[in-house]
Structure formats: C-alpha cells, structure tokens
C-alpha atoms as a PDB file:
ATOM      1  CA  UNK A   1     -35.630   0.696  -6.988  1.00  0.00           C
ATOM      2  CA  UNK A   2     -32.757   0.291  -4.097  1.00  0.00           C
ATOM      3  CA  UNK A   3     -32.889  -4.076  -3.837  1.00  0.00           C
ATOM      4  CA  UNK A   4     -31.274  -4.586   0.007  1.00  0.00           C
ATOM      5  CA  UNK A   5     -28.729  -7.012   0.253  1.00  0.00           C
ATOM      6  CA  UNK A   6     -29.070 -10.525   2.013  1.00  0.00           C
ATOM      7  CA  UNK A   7     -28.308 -10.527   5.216  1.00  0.00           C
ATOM      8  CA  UNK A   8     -25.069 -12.047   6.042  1.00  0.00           C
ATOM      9  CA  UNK A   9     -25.728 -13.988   8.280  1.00  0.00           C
ATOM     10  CA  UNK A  10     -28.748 -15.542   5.945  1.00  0.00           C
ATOM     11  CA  UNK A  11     -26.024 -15.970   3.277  1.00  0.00           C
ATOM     12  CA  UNK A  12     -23.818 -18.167   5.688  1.00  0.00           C
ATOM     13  CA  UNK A  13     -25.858 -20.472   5.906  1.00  0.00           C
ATOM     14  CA  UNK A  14     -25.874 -21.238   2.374  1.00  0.00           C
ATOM     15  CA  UNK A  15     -21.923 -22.759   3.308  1.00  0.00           C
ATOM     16  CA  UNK A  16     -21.238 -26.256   1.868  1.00  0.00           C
ATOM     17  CA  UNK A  17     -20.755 -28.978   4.591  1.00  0.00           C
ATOM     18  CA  UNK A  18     -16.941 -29.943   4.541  1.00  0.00           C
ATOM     19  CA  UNK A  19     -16.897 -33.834   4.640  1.00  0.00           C
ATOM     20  CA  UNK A  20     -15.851 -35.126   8.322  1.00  0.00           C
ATOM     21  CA  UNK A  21     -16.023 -31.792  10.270  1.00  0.00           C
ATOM     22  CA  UNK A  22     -17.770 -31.925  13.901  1.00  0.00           C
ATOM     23  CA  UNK A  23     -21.322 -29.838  14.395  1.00  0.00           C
ATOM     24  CA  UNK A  24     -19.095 -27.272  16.317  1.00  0.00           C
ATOM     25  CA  UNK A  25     -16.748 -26.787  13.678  1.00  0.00           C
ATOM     26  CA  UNK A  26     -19.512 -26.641  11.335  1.00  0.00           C
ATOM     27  CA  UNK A  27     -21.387 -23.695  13.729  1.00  0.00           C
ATOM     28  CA  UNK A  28     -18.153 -21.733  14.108  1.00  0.00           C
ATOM     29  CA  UNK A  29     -17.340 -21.582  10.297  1.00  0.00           C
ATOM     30  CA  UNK A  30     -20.681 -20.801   9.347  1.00  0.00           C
ATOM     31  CA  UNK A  31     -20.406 -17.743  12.055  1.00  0.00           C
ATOM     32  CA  UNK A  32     -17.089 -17.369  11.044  1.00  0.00           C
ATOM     33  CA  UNK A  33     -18.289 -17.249   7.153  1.00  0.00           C
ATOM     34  CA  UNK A  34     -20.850 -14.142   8.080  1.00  0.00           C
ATOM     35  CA  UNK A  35     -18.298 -12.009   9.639  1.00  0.00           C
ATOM     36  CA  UNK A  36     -15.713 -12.603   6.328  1.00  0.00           C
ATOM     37  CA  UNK A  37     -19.123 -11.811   3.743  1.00  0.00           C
ATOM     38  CA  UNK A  38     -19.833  -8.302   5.940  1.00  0.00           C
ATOM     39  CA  UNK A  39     -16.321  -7.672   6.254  1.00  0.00           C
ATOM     40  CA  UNK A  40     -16.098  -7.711   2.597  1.00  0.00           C
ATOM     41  CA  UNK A  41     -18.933  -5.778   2.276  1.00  0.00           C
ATOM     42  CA  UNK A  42     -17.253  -2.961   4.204  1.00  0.00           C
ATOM     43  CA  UNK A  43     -14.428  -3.054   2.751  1.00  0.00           C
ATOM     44  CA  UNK A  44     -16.366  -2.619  -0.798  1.00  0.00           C
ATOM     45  CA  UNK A  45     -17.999   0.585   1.080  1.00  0.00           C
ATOM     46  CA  UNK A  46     -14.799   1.825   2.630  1.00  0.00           C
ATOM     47  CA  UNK A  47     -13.313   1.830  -1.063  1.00  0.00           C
ATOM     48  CA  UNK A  48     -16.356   3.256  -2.429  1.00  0.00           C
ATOM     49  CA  UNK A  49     -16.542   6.370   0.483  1.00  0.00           C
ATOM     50  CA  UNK A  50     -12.789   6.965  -0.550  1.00  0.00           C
ATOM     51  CA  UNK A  51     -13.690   7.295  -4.628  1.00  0.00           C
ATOM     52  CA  UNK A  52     -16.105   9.634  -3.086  1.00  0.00           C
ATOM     53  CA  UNK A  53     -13.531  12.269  -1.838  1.00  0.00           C
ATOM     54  CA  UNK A  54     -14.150  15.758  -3.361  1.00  0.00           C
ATOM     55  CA  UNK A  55     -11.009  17.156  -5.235  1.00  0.00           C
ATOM     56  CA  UNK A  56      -7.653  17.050  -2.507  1.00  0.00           C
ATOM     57  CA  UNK A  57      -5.036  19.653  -1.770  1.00  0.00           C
ATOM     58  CA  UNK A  58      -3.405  21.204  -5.323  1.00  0.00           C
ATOM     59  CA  UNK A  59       0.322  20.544  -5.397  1.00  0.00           C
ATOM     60  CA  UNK A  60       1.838  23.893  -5.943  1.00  0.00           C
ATOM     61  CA  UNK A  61       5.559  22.869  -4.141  1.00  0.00           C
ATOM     62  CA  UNK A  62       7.349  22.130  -7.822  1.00  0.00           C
ATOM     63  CA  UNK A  63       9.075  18.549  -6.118  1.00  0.00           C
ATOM     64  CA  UNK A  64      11.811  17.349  -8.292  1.00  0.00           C
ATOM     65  CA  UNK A  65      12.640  13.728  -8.397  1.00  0.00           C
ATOM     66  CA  UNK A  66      15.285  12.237 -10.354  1.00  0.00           C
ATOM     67  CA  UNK A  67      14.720   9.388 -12.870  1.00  0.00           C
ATOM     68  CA  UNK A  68      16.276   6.503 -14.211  1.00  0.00           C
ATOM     69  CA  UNK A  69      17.899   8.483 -17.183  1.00  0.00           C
ATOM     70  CA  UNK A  70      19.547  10.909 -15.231  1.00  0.00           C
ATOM     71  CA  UNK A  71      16.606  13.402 -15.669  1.00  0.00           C
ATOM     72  CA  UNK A  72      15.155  15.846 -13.669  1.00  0.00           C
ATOM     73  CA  UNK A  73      11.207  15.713 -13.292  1.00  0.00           C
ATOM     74  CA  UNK A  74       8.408  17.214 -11.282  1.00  0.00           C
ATOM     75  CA  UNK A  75       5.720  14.927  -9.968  1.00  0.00           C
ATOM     76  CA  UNK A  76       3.402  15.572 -13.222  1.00  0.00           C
ATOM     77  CA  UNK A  77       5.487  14.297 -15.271  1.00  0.00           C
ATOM     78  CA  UNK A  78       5.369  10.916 -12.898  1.00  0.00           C
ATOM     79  CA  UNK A  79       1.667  10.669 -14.483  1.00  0.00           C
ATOM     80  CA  UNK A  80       2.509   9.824 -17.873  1.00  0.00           C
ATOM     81  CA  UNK A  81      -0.265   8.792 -20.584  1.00  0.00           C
ATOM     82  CA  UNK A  82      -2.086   8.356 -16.891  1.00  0.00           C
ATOM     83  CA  UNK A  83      -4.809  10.284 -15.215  1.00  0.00           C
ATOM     84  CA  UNK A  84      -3.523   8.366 -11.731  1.00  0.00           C
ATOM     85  CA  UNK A  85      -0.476   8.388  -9.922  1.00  0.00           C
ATOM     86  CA  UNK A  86       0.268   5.597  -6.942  1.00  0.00           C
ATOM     87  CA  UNK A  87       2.933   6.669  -5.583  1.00  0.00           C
ATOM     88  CA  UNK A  88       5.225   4.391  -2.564  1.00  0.00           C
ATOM     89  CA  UNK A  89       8.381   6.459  -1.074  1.00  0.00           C
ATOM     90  CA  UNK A  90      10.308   3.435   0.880  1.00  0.00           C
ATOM     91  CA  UNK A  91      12.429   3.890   3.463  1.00  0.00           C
ATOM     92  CA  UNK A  92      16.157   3.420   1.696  1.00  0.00           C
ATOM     93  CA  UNK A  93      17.681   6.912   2.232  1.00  0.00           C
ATOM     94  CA  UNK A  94      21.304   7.450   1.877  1.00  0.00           C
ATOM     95  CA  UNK A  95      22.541   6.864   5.293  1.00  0.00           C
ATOM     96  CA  UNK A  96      21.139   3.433   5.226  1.00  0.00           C
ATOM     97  CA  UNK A  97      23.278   0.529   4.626  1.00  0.00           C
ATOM     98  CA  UNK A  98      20.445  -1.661   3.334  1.00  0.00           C
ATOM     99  CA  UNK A  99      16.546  -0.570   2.467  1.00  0.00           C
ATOM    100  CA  UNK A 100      14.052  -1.366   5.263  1.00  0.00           C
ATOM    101  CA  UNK A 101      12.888  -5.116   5.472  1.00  0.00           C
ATOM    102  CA  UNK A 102       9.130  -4.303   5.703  1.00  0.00           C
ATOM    103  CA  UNK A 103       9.367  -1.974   2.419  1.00  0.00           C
ATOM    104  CA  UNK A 104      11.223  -4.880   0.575  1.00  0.00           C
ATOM    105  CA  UNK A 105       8.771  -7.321   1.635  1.00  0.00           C
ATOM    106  CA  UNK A 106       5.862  -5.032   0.264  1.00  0.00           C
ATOM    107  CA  UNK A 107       7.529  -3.765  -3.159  1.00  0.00           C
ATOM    108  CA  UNK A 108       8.132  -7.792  -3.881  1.00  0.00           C
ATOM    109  CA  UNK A 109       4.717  -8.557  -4.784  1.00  0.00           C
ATOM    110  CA  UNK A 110       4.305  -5.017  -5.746  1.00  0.00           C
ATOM    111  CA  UNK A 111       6.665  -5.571  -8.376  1.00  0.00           C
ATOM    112  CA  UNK A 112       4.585  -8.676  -9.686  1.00  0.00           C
ATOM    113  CA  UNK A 113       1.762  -6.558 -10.249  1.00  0.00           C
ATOM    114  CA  UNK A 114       3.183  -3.610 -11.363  1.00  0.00           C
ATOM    115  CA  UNK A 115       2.696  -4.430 -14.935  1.00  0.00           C
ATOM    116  CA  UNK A 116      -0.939  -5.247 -14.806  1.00  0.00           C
ATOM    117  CA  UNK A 117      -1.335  -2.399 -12.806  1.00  0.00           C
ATOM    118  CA  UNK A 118       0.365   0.024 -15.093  1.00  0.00           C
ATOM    119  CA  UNK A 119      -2.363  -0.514 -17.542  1.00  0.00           C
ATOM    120  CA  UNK A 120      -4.722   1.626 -15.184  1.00  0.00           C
ATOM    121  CA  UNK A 121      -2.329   4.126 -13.402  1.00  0.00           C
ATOM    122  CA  UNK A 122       1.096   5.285 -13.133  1.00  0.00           C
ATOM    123  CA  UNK A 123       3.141   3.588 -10.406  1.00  0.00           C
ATOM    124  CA  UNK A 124       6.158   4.724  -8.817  1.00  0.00           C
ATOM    125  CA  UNK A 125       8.700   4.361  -6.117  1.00  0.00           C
ATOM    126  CA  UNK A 126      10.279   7.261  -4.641  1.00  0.00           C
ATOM    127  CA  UNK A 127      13.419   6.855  -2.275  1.00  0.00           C
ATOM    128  CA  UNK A 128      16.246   9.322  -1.338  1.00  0.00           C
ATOM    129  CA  UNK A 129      19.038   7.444  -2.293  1.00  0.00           C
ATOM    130  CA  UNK A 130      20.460   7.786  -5.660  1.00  0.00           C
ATOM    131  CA  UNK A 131      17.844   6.015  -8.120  1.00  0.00           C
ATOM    132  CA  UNK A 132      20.895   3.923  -9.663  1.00  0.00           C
ATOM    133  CA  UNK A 133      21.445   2.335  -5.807  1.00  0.00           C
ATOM    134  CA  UNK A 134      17.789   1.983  -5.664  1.00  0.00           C
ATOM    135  CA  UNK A 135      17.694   0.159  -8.902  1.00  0.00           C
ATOM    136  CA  UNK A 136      20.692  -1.995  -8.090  1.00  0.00           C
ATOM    137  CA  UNK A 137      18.827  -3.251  -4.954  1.00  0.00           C
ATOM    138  CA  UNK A 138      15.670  -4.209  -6.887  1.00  0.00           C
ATOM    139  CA  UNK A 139      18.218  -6.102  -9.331  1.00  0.00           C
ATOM    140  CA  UNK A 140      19.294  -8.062  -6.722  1.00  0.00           C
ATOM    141  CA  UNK A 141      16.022  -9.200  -5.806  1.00  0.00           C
ATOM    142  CA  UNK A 142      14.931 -10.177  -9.419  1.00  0.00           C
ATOM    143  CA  UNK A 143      12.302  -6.989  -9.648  1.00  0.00           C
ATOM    144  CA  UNK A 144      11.741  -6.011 -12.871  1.00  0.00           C
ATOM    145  CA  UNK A 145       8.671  -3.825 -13.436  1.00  0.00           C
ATOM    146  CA  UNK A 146       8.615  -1.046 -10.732  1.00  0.00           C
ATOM    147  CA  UNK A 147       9.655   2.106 -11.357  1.00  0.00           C
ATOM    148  CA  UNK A 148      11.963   3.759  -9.256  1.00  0.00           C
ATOM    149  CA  UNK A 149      12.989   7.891  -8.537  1.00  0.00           C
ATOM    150  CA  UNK A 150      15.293   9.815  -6.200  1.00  0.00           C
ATOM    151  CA  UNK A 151      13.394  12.405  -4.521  1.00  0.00           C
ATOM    152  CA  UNK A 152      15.443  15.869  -5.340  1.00  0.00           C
ATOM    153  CA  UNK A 153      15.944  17.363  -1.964  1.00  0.00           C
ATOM    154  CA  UNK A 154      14.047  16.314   0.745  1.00  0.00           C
ATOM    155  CA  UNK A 155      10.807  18.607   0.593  1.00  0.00           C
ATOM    156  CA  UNK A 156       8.783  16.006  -0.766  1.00  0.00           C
ATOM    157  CA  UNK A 157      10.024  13.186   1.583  1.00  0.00           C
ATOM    158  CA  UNK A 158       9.071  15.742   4.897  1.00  0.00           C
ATOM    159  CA  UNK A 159       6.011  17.063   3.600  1.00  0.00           C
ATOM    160  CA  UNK A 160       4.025  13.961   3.096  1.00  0.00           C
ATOM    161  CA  UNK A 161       5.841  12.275   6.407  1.00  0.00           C
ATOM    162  CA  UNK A 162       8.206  10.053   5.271  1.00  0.00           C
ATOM    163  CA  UNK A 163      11.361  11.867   7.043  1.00  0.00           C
ATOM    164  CA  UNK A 164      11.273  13.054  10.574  1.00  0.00           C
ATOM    165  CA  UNK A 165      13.360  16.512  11.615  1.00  0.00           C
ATOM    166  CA  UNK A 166      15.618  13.231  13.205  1.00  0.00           C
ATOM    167  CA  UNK A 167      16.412  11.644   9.909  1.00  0.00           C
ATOM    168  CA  UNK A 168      14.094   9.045  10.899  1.00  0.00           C
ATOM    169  CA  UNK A 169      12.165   7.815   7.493  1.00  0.00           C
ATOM    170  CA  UNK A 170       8.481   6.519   7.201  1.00  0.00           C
ATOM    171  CA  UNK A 171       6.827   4.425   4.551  1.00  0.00           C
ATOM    172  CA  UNK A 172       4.558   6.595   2.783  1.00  0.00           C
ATOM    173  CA  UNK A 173       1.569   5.264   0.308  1.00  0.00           C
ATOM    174  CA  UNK A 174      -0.080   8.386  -1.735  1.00  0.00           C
ATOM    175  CA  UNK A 175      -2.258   8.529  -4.358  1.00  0.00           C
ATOM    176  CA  UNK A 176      -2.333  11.613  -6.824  1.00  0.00           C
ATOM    177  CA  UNK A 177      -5.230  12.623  -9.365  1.00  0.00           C
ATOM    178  CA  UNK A 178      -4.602  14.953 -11.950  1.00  0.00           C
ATOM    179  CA  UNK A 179      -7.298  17.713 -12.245  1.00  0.00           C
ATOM    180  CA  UNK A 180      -7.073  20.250 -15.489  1.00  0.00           C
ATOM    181  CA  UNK A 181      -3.452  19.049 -16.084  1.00  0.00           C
ATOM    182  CA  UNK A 182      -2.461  19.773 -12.600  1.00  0.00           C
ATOM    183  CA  UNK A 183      -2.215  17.273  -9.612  1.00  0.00           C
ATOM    184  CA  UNK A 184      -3.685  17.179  -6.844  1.00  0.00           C
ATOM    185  CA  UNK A 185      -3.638  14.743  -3.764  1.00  0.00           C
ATOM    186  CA  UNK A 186      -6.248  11.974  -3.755  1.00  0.00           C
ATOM    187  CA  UNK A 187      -5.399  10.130  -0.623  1.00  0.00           C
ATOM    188  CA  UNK A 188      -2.810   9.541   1.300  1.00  0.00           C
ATOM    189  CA  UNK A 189      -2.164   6.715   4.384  1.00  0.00           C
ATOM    190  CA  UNK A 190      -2.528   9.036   7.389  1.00  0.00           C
ATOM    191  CA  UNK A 191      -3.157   6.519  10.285  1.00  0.00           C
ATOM    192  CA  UNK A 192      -0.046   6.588  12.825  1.00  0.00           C
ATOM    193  CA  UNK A 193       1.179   4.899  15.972  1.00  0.00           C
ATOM    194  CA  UNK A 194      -1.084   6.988  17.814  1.00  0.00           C
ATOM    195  CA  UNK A 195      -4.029   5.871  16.162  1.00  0.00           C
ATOM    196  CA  UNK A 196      -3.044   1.843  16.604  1.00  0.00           C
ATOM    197  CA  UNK A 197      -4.881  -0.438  18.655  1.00  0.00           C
ATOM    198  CA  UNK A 198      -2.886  -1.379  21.863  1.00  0.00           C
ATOM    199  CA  UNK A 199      -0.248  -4.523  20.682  1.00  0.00           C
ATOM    200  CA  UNK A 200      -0.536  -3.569  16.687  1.00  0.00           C
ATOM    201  CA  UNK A 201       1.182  -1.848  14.013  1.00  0.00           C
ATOM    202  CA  UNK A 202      -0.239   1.448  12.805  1.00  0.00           C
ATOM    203  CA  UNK A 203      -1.901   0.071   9.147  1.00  0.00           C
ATOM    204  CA  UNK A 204      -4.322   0.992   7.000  1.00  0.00           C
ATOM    205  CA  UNK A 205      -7.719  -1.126   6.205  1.00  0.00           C
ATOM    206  CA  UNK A 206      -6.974  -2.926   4.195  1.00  0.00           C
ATOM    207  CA  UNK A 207      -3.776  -4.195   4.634  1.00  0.00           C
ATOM    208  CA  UNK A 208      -1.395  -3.485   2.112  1.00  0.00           C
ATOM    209  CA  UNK A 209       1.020  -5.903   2.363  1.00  0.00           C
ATOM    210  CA  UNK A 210       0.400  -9.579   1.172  1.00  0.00           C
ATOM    211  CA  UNK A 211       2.607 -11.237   3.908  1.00  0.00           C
ATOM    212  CA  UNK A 212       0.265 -10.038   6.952  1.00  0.00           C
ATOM    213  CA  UNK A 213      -3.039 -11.078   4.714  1.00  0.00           C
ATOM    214  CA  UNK A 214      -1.657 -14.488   4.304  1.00  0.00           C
ATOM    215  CA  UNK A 215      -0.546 -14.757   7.903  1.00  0.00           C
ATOM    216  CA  UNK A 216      -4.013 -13.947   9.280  1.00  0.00           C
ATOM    217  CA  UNK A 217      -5.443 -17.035   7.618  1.00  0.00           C
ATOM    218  CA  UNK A 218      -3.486 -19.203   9.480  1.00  0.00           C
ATOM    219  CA  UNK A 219      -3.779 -20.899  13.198  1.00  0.00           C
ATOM    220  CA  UNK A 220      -1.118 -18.553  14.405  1.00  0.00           C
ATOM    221  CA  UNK A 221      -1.648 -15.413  12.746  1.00  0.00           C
ATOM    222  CA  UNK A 222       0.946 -12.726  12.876  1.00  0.00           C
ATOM    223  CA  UNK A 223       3.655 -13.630  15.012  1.00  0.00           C
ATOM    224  CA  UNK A 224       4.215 -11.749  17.993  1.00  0.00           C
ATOM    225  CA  UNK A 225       6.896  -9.211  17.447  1.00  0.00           C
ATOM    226  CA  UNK A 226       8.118 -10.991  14.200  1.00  0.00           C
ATOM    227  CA  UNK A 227       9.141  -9.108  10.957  1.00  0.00           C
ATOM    228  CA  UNK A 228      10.429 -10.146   7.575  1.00  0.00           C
ATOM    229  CA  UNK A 229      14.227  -9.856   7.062  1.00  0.00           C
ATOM    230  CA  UNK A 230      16.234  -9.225   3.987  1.00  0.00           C
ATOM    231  CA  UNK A 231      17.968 -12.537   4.325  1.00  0.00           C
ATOM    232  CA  UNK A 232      17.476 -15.780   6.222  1.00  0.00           C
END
C-alpha cells in the first residue's frame, strides 16, 4: 500500500518556536522551513531517478593512466576490490604553474572523506601532470587519502571534456560501473555554461563543493564574483 507523504508545508508547521523571534520572523522560517523539507525531498528523488539509469556507454577506448608506482593502468584496474569508480580529473595539466583554485578547494574536503568513502567505491583523481607533481601538491596541503593518476595521453582528458582543442582544461566529475568485468559509464556532470542560469556558475544539483553549501546559509550568500584562492 503506497502511504503519501505529509505535505510540506503541514510538516513546517510542526517548527519549534525560537525564544525572542518576532511573528514575522517566525512566518518566514516556517515558509522558509517547507521549501528546505521539499527541496530535500527532490533531491532524494533526483538521486533516486539517477540510480535508475539503464546500463551507460561501454568503454572500449583502452585509456592508460599512470599511477603512483610508476605503473601503467587502464581505467579497470582504477576499480579495485570495487564494483564503483568516482572518478574527479582536476584541472592541473602540465603547462600550469599551480592547480586550479576551485579544484583545490573541492579535493580538500574530498580528501577528508576519501577514506570513509573508499569503503563503498573506488575514488580517484586524474590530472595530466606527472602523478609525482600531483602528489607533491596534495603534500603541501596536508592531503593524505586521495588517490591520484596521470592520465596517459590526452584521449581520456578530451573525450569526457576536460581539455578543449585550445588547451583549455575543465573539471570533470564521472562515475563508472563495472558491468560483467567491463566498465561502463554511469554518469557523468554534463551541465555547461550554456545551460547556467543568467549571473551563475554552470553546477550540478547538488552542489558538489562544500564551500558554496556553506556560503548559501549565510546572510550574504555567495559573493558576487568571488572565488577561493590557493593562498591568502
């Protein structure tokens, strides 16, 4: 028997009265709190429609990446003991002085969770510069749980957008499944600056990045045309 849920706007109004705040404030938040419980429930069905998706594209291009040993590897063996593969290629190619500031800022706290998430899937960062550079870098910043690969060539780096025929590099976010010991794309980010609201980033829903999340819970949200920087 399919039990609908509550309305949100009926479970609102089950909100706790903060001592001291005005009848307005009190009207707003509880408004406010009915919007956050059916955003979260679309979120919850976004991630379920995307768990839905039938088997992707098989990966027949044999990409080579390079690994912290020295060794060569295809993107299989990226899977491990693991049925998943999360993959992030960051924009620190070999022409580049320093990595990008917004892909730091997002492998930080990706690095924080990369052992608990390890217990579920494999995780890996894939850059073009050499993997010891990469792995000097994420000394530097104190990471010590991601994994890190040079993509071998740049096939893999232009077919799933993260190099332009410029030189130009793109963050990329793809997740791989592997299907009768073969992989095969999952998903992918695909949304780009043509698909971005007028006065905002292209991004995903939702947001990847913790810095943004926190940001939008605060009186001034995301700064107007602010971005992290490697140093301050």
């Amino acid at each position: 028997m399919l039990v609908e849920a509550t309305a949100a706007t009926e479970l609102a109004k089950l909100r706790k009265h903060f001592p001291g705040e005005s009848a307005d404030y009190a009207r707003v938040r509880q408004s406010l709190l009915a919007e956050e419980i059916a955003l979260q429930r679309q979120i919850d069905r976004v991630s379920e429609l995307r768990r839905t998706l039938p088997d992707g594209p098989a990966i027949d291009t044999d990409y080579r990446f390079r690994d912290g040993n020295g060794d060569e590897v295809g993107l299989i063996d990226l899977f491990g003991d693991h049925d998943t593969l999360v993959t992030y290629f960051w924009m620190y190619g070999p022409q580049r002085e320093r990595p990008c500031p917004m892909c730091t800022n997002l492998l930080g706290p990706l690095d924080a969770n990369a052992r608990d998430l390890t217990q579920q899937v494999a995780l890996v960062v894939i850059g073009r510069s050499p993997v010891e550079r990469q792995a000097a870098f994420a000394r530097e910043r104190g990471w010590q749980a991601l994994r890190f690969v040079q993509a071998v060539g740049d096939d893999y780096p232009r077919d799933f957008g993260g190099l332009d025929t410029d030189g130009s590099e793109w963050p990329v976010l793809a997740v791989f499944k592997r299907v009768d010991g073969a992989a095969r794309l999952f998903w992918k980010g695909e949304m780009t600056g043509e698909m971005a609201d007028p006065g905002h980033d292209p991004r995903g829903g939702p947001d990847f990045a913790p810095l943004w999340t926190v940001l939008d819970l605060t009186p001034g949200g995301r700064p107007d045309g602010w971005y992290p920087k490697l140093e301050y």
